[in-house]
Protein backbone atom coordinates (compact mmCIF):
# COMPACT_ATOMS: atom_id res chain seq x y z
CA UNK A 1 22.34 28.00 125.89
CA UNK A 2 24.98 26.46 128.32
CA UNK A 3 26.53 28.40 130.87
CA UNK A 4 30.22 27.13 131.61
CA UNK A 5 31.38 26.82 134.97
CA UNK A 6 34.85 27.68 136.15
CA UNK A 7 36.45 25.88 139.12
CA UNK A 8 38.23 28.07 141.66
CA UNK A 9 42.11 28.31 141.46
CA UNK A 10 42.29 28.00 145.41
CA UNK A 11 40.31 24.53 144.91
CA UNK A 12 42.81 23.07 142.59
CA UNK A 13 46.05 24.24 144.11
CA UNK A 14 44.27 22.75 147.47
CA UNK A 15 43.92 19.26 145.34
CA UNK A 16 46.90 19.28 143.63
CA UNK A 17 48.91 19.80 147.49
CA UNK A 18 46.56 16.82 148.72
CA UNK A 19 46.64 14.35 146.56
CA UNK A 20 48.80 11.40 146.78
CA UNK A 21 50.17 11.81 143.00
CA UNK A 22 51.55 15.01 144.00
CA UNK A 23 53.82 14.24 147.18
CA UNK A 24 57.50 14.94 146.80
CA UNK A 25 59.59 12.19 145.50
CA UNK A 26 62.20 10.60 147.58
CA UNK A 27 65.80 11.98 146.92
CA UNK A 28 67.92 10.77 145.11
CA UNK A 29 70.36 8.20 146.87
CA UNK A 30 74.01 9.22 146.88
CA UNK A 31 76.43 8.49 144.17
CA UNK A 32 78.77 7.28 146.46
CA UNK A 33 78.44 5.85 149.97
CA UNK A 34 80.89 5.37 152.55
CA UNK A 35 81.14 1.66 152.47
CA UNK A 36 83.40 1.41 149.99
CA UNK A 37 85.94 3.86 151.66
CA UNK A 38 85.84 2.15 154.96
CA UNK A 39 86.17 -1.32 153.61
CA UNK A 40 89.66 0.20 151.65
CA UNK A 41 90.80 2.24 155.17
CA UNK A 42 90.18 -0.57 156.84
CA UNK A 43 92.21 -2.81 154.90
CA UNK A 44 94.63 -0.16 154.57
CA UNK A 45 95.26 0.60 157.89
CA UNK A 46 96.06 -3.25 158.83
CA UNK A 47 97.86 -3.78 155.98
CA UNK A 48 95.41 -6.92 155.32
CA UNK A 49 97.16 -9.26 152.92
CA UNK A 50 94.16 -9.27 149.83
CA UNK A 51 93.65 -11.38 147.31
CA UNK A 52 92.31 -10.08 143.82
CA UNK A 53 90.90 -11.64 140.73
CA UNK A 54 90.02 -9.68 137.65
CA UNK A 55 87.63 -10.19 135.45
CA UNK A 56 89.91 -12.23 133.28
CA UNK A 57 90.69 -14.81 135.90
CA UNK A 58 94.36 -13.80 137.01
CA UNK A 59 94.35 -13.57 140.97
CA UNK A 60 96.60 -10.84 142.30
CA UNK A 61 98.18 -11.45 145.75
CA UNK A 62 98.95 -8.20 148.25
CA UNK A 63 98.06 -5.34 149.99
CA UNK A 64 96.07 -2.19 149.30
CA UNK A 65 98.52 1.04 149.57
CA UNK A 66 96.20 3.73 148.02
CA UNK A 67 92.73 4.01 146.14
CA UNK A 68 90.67 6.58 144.55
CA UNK A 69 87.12 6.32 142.65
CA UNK A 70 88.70 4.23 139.84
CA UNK A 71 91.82 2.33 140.47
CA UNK A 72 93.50 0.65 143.47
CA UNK A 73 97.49 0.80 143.86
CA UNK A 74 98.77 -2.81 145.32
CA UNK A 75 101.63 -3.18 146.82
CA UNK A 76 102.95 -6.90 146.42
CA UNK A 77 106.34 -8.60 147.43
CA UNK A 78 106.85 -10.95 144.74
CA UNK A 79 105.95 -8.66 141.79
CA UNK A 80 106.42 -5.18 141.01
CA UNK A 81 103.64 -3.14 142.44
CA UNK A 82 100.30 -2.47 140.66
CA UNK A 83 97.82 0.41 139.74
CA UNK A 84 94.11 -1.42 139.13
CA UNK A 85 91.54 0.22 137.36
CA UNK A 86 88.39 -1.23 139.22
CA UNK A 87 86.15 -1.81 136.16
CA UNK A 88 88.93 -4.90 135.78
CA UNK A 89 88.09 -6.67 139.34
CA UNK A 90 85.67 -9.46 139.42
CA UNK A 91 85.86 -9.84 143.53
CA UNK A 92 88.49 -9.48 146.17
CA UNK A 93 88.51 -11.00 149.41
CA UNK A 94 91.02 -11.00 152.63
CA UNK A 95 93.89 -13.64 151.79
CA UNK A 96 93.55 -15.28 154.95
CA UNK A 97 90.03 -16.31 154.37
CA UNK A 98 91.27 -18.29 151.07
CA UNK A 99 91.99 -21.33 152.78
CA UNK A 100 95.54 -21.44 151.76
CA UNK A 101 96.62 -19.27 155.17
CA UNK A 102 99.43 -20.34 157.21
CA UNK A 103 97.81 -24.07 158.31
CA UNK A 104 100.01 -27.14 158.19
């Protein structure tokens, strides 16, 4: 007859805390960082002259008055201003850094 052997609990709660396959995970990055919020105060706060194409190729020209987690609000002088949802912008970039800036 075989006599059946039963580990100790305190072993395997020892094993389980040691082994590599049972460290914590690292957490979980944030949703949102605060890159994108600087970049838009930034640009904000110098009223920085931006240039904006959307996904459909039409390039917006002014500057960033407001912004929240889904749309930007332009402000631009030779159009009526514009609310953005973001999901529509391929890129921006600073309109001075086009090429096209004030150089004879």
């Amino acid at each position: 007859m075989r006599k059946l052997i039963r580990p100790d609990l305190s072993e395997i709660k020892e094993h389980m805390t040691t082994s590599p396959k049972f460290r914590a995970r690292k957490p979980v990055p944030p949703e949102q960082t605060s890159a994108e919020s600087f970049y838009y105060s930034k640009q904000m706060s110098n009223k920085t002259r931006m240039v904006i194409l959307l996904k459909d190729g039409e390039e917006l020209r002014g500057v960033i008055e407001w912004y929240d987690k889904h749309a930007l609000k332009v402000h631009r002088t030779d159009a009526p201003n514009i609310l953005l949802l973001k999901h529509n912008i391929k890129y921006m970039w600073k309109e001075n850094e086009d090429g096209s800036g004030d150089s004879d």
